[in-house]
PDB file of N, CA and C in Angstrom:
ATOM      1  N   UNK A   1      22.913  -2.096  18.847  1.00  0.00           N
ATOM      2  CA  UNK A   1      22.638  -3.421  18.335  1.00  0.00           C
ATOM      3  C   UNK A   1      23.873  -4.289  18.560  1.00  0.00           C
ATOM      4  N   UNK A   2      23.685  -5.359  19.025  1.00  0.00           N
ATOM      5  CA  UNK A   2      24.845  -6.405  19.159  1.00  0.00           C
ATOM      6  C   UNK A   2      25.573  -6.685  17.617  1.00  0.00           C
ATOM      7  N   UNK A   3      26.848  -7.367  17.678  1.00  0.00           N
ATOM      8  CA  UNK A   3      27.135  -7.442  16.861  1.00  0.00           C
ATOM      9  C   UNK A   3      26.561  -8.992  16.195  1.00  0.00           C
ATOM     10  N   UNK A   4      26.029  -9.843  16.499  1.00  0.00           N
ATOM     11  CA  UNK A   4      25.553 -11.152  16.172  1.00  0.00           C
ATOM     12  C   UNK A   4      24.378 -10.439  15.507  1.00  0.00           C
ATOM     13  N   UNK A   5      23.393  -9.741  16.060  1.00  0.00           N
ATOM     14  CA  UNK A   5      22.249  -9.176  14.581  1.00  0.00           C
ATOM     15  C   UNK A   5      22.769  -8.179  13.594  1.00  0.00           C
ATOM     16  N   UNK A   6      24.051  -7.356  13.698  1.00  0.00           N
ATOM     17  CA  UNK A   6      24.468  -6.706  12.615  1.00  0.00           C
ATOM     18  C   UNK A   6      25.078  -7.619  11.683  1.00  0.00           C
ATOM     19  N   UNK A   7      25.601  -8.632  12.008  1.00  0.00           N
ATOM     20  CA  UNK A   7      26.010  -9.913  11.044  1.00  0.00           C
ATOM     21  C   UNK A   7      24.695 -10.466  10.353  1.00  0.00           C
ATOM     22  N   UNK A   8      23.681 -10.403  11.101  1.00  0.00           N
ATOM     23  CA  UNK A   8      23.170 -11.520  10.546  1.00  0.00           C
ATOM     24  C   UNK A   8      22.262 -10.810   9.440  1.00  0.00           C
ATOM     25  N   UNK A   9      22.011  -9.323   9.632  1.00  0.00           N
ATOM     26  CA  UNK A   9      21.209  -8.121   8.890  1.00  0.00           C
ATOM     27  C   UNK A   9      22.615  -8.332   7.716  1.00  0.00           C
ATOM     28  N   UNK A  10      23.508  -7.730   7.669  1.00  0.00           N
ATOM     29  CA  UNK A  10      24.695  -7.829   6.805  1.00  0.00           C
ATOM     30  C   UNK A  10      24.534  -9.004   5.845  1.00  0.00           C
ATOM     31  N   UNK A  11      24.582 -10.505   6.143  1.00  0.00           N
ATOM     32  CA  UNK A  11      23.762 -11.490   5.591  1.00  0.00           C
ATOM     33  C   UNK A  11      23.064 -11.468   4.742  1.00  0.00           C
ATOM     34  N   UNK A  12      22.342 -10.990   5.335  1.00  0.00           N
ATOM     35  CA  UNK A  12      20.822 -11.034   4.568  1.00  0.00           C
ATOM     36  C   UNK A  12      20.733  -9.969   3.366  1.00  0.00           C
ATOM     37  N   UNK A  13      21.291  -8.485   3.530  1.00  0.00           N
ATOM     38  CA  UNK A  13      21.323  -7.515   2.620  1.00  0.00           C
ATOM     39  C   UNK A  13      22.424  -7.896   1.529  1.00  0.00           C
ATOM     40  N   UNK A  14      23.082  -9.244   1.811  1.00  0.00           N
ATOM     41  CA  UNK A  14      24.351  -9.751   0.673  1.00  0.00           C
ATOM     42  C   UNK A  14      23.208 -10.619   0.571  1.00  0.00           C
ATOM     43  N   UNK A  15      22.498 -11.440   0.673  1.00  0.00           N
ATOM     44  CA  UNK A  15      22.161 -12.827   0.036  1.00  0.00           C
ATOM     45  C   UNK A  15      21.614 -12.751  -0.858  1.00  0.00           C
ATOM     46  N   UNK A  16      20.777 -10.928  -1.434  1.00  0.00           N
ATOM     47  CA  UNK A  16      20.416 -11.215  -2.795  1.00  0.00           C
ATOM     48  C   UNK A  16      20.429  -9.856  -3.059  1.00  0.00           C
ATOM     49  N   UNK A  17      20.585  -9.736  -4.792  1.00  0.00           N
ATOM     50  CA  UNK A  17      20.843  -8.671  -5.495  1.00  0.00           C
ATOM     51  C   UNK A  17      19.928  -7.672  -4.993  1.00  0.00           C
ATOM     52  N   UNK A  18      18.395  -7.592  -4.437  1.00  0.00           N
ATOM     53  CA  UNK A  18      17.703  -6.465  -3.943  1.00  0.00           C
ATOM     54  C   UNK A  18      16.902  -7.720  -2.710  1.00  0.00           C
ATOM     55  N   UNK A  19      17.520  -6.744  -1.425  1.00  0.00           N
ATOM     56  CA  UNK A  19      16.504  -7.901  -0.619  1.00  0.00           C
ATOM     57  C   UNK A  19      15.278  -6.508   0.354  1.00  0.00           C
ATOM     58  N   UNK A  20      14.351  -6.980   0.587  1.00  0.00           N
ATOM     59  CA  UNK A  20      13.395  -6.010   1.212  1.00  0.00           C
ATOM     60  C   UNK A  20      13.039  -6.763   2.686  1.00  0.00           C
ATOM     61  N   UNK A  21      13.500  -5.703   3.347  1.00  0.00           N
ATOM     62  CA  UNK A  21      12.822  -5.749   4.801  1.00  0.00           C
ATOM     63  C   UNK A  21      11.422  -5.491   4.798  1.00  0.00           C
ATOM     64  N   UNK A  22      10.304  -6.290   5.332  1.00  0.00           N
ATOM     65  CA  UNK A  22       9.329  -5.804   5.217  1.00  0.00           C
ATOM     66  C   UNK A  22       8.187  -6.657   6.097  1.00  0.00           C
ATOM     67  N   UNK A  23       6.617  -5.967   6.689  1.00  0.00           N
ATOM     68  CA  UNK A  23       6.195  -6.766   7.100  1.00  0.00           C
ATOM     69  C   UNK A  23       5.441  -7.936   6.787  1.00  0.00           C
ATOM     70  N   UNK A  24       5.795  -8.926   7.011  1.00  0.00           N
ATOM     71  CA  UNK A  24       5.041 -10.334   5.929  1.00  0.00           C
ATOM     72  C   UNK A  24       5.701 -10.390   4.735  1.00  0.00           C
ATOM     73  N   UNK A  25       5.410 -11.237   3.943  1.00  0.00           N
ATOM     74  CA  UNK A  25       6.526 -11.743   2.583  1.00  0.00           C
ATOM     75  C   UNK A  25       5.618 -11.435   1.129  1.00  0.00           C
ATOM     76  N   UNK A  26       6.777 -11.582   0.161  1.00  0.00           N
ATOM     77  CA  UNK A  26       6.109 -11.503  -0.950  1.00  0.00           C
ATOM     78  C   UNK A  26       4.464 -11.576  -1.085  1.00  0.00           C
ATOM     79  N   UNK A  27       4.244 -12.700  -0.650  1.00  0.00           N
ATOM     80  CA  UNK A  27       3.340 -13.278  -0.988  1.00  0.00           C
ATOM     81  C   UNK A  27       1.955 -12.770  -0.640  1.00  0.00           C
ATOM     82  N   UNK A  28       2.611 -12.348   0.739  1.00  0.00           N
ATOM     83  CA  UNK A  28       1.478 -12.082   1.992  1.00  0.00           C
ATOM     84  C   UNK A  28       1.957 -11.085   2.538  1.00  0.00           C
ATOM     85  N   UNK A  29       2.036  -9.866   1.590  1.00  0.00           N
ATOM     86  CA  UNK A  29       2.475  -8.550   2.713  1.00  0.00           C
ATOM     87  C   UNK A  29       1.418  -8.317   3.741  1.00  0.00           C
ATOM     88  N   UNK A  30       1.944  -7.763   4.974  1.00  0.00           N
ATOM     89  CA  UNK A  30       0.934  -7.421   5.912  1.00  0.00           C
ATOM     90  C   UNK A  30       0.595  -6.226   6.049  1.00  0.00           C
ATOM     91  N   UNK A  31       1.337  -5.380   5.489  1.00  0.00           N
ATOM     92  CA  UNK A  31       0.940  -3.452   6.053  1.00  0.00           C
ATOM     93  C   UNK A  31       1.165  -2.914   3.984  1.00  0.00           C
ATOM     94  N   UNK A  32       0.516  -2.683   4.471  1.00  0.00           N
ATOM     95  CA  UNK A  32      -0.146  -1.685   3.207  1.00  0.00           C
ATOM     96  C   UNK A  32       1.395  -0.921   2.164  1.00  0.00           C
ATOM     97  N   UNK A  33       2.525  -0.468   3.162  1.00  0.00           N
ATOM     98  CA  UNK A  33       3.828   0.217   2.746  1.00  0.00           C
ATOM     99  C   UNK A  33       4.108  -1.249   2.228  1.00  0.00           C
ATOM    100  N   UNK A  34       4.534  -2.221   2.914  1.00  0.00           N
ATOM    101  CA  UNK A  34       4.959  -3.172   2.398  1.00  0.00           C
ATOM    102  C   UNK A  34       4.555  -3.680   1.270  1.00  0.00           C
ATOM    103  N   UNK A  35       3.366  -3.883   0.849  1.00  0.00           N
ATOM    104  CA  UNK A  35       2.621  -4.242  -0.306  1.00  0.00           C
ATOM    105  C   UNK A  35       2.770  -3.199  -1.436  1.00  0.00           C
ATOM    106  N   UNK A  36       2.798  -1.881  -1.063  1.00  0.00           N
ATOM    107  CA  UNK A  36       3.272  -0.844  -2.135  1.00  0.00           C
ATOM    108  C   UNK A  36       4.522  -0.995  -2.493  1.00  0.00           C
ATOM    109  N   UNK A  37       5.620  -1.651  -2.048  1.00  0.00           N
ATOM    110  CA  UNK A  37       7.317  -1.937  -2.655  1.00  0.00           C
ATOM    111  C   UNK A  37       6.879  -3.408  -3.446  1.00  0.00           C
ATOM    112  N   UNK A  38       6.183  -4.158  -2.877  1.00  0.00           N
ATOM    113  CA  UNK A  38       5.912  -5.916  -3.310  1.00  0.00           C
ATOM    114  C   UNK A  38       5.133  -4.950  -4.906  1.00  0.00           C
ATOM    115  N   UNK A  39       4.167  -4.682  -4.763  1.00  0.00           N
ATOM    116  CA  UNK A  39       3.649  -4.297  -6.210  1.00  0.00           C
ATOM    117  C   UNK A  39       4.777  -3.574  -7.211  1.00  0.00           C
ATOM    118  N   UNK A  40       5.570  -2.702  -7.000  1.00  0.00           N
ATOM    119  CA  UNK A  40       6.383  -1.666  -7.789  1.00  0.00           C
ATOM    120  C   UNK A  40       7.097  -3.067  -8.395  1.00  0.00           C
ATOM    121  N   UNK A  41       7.967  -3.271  -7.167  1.00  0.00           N
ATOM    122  CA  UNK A  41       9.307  -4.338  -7.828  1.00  0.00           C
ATOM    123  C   UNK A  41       8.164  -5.578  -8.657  1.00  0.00           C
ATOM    124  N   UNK A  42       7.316  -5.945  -8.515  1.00  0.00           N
ATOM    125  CA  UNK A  42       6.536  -7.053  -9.426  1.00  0.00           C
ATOM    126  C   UNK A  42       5.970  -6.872 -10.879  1.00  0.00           C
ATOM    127  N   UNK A  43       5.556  -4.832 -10.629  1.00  0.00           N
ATOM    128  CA  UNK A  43       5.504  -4.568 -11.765  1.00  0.00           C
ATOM    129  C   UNK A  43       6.837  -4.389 -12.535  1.00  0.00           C
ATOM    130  N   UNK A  44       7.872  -4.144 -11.945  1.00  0.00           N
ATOM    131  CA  UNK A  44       9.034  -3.776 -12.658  1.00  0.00           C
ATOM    132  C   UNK A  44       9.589  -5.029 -13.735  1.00  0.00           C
ATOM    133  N   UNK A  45       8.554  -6.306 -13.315  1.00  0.00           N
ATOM    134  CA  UNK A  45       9.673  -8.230 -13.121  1.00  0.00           C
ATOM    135  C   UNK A  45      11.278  -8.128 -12.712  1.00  0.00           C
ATOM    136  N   UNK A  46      11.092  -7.472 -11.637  1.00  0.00           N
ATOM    137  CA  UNK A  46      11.958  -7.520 -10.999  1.00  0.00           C
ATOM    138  C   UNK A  46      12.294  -8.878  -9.825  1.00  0.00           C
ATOM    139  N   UNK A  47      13.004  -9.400  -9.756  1.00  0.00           N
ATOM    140  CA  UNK A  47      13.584 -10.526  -9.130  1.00  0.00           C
ATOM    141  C   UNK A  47      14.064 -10.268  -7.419  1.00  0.00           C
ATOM    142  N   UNK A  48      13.335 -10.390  -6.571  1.00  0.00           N
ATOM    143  CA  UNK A  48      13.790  -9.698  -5.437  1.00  0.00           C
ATOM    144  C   UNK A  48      13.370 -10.685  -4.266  1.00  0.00           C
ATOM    145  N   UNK A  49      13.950 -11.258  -2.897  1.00  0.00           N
ATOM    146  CA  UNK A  49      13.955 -11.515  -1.727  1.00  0.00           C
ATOM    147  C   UNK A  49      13.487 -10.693  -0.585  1.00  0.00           C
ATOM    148  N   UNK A  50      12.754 -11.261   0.607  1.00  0.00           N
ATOM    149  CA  UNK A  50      12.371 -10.706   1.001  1.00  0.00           C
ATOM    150  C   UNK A  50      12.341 -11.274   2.737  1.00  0.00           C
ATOM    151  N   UNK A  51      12.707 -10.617   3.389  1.00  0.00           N
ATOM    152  CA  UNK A  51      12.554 -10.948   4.959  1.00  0.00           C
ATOM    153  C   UNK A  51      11.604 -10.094   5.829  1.00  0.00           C
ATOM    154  N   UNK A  52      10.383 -11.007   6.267  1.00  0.00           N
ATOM    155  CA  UNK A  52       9.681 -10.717   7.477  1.00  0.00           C
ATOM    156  C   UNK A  52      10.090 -10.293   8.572  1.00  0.00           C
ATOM    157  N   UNK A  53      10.115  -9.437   8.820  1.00  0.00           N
ATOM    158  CA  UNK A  53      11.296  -8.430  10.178  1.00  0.00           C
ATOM    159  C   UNK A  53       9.670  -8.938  11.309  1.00  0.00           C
ATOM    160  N   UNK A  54       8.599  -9.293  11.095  1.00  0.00           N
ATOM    161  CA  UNK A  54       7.848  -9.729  12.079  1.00  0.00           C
ATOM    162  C   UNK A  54       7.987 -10.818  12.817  1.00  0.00           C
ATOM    163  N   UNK A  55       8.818 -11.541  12.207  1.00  0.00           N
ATOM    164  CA  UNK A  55       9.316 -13.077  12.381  1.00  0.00           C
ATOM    165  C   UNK A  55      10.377 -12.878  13.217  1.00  0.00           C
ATOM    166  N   UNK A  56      10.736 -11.961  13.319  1.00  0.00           N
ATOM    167  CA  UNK A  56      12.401 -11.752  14.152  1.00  0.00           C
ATOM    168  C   UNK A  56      12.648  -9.979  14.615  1.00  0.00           C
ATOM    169  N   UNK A  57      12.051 -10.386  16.052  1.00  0.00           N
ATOM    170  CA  UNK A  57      12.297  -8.765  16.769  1.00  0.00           C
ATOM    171  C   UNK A  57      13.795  -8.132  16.776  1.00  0.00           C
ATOM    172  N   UNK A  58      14.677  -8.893  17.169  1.00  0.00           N
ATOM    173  CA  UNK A  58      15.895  -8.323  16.993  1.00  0.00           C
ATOM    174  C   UNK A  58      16.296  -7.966  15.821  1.00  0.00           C
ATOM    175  N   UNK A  59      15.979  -8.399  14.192  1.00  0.00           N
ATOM    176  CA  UNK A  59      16.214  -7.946  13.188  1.00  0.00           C
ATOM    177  C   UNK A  59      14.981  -6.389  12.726  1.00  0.00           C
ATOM    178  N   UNK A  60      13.682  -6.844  13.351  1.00  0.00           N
ATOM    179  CA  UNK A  60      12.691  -5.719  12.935  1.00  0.00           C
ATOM    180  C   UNK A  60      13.329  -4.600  13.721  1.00  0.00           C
ATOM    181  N   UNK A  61      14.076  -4.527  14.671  1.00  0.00           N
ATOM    182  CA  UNK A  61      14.716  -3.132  15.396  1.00  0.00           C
ATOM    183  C   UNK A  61      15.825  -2.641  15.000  1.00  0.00           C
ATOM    184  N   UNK A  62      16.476  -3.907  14.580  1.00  0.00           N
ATOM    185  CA  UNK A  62      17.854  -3.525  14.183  1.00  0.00           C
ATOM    186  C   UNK A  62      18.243  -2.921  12.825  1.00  0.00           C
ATOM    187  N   UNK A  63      17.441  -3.481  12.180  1.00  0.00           N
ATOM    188  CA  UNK A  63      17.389  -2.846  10.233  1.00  0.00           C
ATOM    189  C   UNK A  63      17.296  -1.427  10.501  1.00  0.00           C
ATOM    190  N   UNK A  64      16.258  -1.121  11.576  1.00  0.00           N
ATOM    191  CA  UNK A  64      15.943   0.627  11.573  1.00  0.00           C
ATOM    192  C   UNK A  64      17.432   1.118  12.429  1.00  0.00           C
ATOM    193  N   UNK A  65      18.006   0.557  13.145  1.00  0.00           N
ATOM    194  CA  UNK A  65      19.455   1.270  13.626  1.00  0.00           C
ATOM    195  C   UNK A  65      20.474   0.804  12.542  1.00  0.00           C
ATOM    196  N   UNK A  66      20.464   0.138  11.848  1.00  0.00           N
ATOM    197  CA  UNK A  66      21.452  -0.373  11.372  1.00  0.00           C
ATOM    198  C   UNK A  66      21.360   0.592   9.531  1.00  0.00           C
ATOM    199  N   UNK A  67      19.902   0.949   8.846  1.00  0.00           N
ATOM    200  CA  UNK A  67      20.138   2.293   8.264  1.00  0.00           C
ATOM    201  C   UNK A  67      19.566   3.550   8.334  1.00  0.00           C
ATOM    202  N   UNK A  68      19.819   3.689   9.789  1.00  0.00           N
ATOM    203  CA  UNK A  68      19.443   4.485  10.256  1.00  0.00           C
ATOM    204  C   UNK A  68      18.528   5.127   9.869  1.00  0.00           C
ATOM    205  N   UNK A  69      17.086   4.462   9.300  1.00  0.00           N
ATOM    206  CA  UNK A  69      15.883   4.678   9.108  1.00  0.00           C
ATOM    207  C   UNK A  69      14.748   4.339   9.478  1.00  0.00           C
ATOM    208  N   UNK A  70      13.896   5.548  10.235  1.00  0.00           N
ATOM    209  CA  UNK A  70      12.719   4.759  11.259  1.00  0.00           C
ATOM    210  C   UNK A  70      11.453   3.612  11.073  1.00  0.00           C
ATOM    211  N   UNK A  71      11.764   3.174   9.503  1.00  0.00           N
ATOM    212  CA  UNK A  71       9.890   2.764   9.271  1.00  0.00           C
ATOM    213  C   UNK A  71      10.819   1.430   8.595  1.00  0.00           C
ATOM    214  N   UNK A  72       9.478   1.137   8.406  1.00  0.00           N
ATOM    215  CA  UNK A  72       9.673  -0.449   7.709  1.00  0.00           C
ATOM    216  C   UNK A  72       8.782  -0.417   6.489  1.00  0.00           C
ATOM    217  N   UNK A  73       8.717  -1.000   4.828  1.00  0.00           N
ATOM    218  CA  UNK A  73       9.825  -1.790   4.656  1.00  0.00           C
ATOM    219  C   UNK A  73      11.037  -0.857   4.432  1.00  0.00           C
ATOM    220  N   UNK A  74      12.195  -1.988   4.181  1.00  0.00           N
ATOM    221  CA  UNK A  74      13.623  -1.073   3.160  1.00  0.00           C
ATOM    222  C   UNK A  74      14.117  -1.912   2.472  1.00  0.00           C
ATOM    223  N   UNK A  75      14.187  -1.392   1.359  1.00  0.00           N
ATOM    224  CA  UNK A  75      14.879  -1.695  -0.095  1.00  0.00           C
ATOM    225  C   UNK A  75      16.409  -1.595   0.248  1.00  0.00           C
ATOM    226  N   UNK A  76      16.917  -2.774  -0.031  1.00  0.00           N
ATOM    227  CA  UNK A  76      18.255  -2.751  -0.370  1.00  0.00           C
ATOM    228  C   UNK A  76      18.650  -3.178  -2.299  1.00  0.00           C
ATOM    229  N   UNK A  77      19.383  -2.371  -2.743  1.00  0.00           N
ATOM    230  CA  UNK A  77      19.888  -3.297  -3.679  1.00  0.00           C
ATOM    231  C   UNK A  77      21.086  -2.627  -3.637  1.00  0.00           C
ATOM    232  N   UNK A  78      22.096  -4.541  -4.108  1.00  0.00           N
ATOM    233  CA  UNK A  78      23.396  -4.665  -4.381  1.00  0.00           C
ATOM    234  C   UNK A  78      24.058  -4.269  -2.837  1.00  0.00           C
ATOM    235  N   UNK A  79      23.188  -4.600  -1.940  1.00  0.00           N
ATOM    236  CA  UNK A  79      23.773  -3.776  -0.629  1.00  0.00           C
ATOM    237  C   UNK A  79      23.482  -2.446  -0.204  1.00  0.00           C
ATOM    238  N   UNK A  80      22.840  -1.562  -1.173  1.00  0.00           N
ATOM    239  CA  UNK A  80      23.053   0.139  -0.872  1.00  0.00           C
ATOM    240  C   UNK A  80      21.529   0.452  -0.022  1.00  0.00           C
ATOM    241  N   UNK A  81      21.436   0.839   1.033  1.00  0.00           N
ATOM    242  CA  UNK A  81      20.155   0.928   1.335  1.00  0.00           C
ATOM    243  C   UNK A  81      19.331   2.107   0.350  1.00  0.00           C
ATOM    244  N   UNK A  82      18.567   2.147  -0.680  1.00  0.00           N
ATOM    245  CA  UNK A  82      17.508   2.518  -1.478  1.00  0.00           C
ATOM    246  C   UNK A  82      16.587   3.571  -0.605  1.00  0.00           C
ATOM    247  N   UNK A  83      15.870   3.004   0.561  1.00  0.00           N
ATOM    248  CA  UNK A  83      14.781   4.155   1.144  1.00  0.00           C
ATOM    249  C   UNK A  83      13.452   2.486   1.488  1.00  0.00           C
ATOM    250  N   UNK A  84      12.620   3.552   1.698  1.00  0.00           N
ATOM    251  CA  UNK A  84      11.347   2.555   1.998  1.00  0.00           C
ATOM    252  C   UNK A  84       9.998   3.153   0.839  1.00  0.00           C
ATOM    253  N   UNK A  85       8.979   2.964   1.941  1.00  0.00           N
ATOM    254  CA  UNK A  85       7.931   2.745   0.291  1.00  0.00           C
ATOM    255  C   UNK A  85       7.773   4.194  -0.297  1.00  0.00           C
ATOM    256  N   UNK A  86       7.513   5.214   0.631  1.00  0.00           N
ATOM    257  CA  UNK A  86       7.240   6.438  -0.076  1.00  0.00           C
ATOM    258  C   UNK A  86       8.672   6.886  -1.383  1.00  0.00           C
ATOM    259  N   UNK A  87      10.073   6.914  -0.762  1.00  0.00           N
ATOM    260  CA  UNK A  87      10.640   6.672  -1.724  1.00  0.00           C
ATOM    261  C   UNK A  87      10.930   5.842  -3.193  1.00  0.00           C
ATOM    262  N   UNK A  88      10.621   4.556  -2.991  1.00  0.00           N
ATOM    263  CA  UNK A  88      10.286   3.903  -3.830  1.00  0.00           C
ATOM    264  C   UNK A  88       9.077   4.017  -4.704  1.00  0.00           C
ATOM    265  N   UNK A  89       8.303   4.709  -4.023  1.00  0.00           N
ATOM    266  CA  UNK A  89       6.696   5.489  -5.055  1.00  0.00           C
ATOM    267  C   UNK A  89       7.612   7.188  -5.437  1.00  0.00           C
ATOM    268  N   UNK A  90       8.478   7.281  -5.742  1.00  0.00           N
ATOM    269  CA  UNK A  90       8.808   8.722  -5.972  1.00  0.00           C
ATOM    270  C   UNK A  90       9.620   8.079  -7.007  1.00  0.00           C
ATOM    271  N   UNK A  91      10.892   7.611  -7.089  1.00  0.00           N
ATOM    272  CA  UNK A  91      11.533   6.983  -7.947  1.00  0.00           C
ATOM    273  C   UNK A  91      10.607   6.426  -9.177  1.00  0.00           C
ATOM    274  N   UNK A  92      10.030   5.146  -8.783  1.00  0.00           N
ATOM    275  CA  UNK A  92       9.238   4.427  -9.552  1.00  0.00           C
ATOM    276  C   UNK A  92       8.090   5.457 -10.691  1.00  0.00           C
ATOM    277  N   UNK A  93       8.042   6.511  -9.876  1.00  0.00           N
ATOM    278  CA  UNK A  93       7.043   7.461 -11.142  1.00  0.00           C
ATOM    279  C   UNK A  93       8.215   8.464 -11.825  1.00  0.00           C
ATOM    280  N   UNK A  94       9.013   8.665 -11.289  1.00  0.00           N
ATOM    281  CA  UNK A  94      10.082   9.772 -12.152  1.00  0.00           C
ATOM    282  C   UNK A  94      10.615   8.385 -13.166  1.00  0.00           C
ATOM    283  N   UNK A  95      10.363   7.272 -13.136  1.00  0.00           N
ATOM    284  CA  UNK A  95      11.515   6.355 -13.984  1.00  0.00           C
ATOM    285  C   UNK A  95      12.641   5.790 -13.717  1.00  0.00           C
ATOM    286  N   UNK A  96      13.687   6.633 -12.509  1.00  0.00           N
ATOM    287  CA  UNK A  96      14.337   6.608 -11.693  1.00  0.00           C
ATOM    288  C   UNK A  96      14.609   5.019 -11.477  1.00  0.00           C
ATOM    289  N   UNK A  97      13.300   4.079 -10.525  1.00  0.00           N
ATOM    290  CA  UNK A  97      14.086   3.431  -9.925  1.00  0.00           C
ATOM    291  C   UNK A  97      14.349   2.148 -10.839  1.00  0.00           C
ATOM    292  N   UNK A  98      13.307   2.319 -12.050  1.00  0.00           N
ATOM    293  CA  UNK A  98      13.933   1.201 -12.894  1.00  0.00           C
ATOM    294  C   UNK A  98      15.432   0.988 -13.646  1.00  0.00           C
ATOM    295  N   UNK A  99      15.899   2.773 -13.963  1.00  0.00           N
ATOM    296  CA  UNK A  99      17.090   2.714 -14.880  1.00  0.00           C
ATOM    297  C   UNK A  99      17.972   2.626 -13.483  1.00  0.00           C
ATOM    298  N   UNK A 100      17.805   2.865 -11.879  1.00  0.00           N
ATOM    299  CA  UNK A 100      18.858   1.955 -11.093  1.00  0.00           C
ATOM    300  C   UNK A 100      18.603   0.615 -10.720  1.00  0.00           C
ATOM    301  N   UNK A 101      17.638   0.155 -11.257  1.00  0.00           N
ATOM    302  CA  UNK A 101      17.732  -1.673 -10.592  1.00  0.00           C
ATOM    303  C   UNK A 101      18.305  -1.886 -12.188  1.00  0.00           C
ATOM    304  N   UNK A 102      18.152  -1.157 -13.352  1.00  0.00           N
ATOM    305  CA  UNK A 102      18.461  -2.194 -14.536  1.00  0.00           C
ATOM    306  C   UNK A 102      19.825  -2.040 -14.570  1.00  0.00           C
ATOM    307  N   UNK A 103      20.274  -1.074 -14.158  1.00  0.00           N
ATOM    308  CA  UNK A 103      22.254  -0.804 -14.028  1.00  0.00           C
ATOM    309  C   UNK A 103      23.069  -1.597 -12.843  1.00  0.00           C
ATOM    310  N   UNK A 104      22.311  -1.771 -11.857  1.00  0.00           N
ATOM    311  CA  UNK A 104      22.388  -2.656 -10.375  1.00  0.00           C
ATOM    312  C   UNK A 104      23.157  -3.917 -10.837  1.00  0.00           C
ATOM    313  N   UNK A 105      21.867  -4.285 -11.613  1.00  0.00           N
ATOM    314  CA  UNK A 105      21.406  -5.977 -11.903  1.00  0.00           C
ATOM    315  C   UNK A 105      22.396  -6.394 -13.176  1.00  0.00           C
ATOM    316  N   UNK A 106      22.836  -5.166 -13.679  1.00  0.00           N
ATOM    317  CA  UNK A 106      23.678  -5.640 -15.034  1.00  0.00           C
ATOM    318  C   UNK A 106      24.938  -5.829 -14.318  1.00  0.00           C
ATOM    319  N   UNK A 107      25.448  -5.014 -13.212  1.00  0.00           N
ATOM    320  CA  UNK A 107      27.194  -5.233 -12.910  1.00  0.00           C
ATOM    321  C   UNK A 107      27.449  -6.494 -12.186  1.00  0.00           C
TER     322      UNK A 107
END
């Protein structure tokens, strides 16, 4: 990956306390994984950003080299890459991922 999309991925995983790579937005997820992280974090009222990696090929390729993880979406919070949806459905039922977004979000 060039270094102009590792900046601009870097960016984006600072611009908010949990930001999600994913396909289509909050609003309008497009793939089914994506909509399973949009539901968790909504049930959580969790406060979270979100970038369409469909909107931008060099970022939809680069997120997967850049944490070194093959699928789309991915959870970042505070910067730390988290996992994608199946992880986030494993956390979210152990309890897990709420007592780390509520410790995240407090520092």
């Amino acid at each position: 990956m060039d270094s102009n999309t590792r900046a601009r991925i870097e960016a984006l995983i600072n611009s908010a306390p949990i930001m999600v790579f994913m396909k289509g937005t909050k609003l309008m997820p497009q793939c089914g994984f994506s909509n399973n992280v949009v539901q968790i974090l909504n049930s959580l009222g969790i406060s979270f950003e979100t970038f369409d990696v469909l909107s931008d090929m060099d970022i939809r390729q680069g997120i997967k080299d850049f944490s070194n993880w093959p699928t789309i979406p991915q959870v970042y919070v505070k910067g730390e890459f988290i996992g994608g949806s199946d992880i986030l459905i494993e956390m979210y039922n152990s309890g897990e991922l709420r007592e780390k977004l509520e410790i995240a979000l407090a520092s």
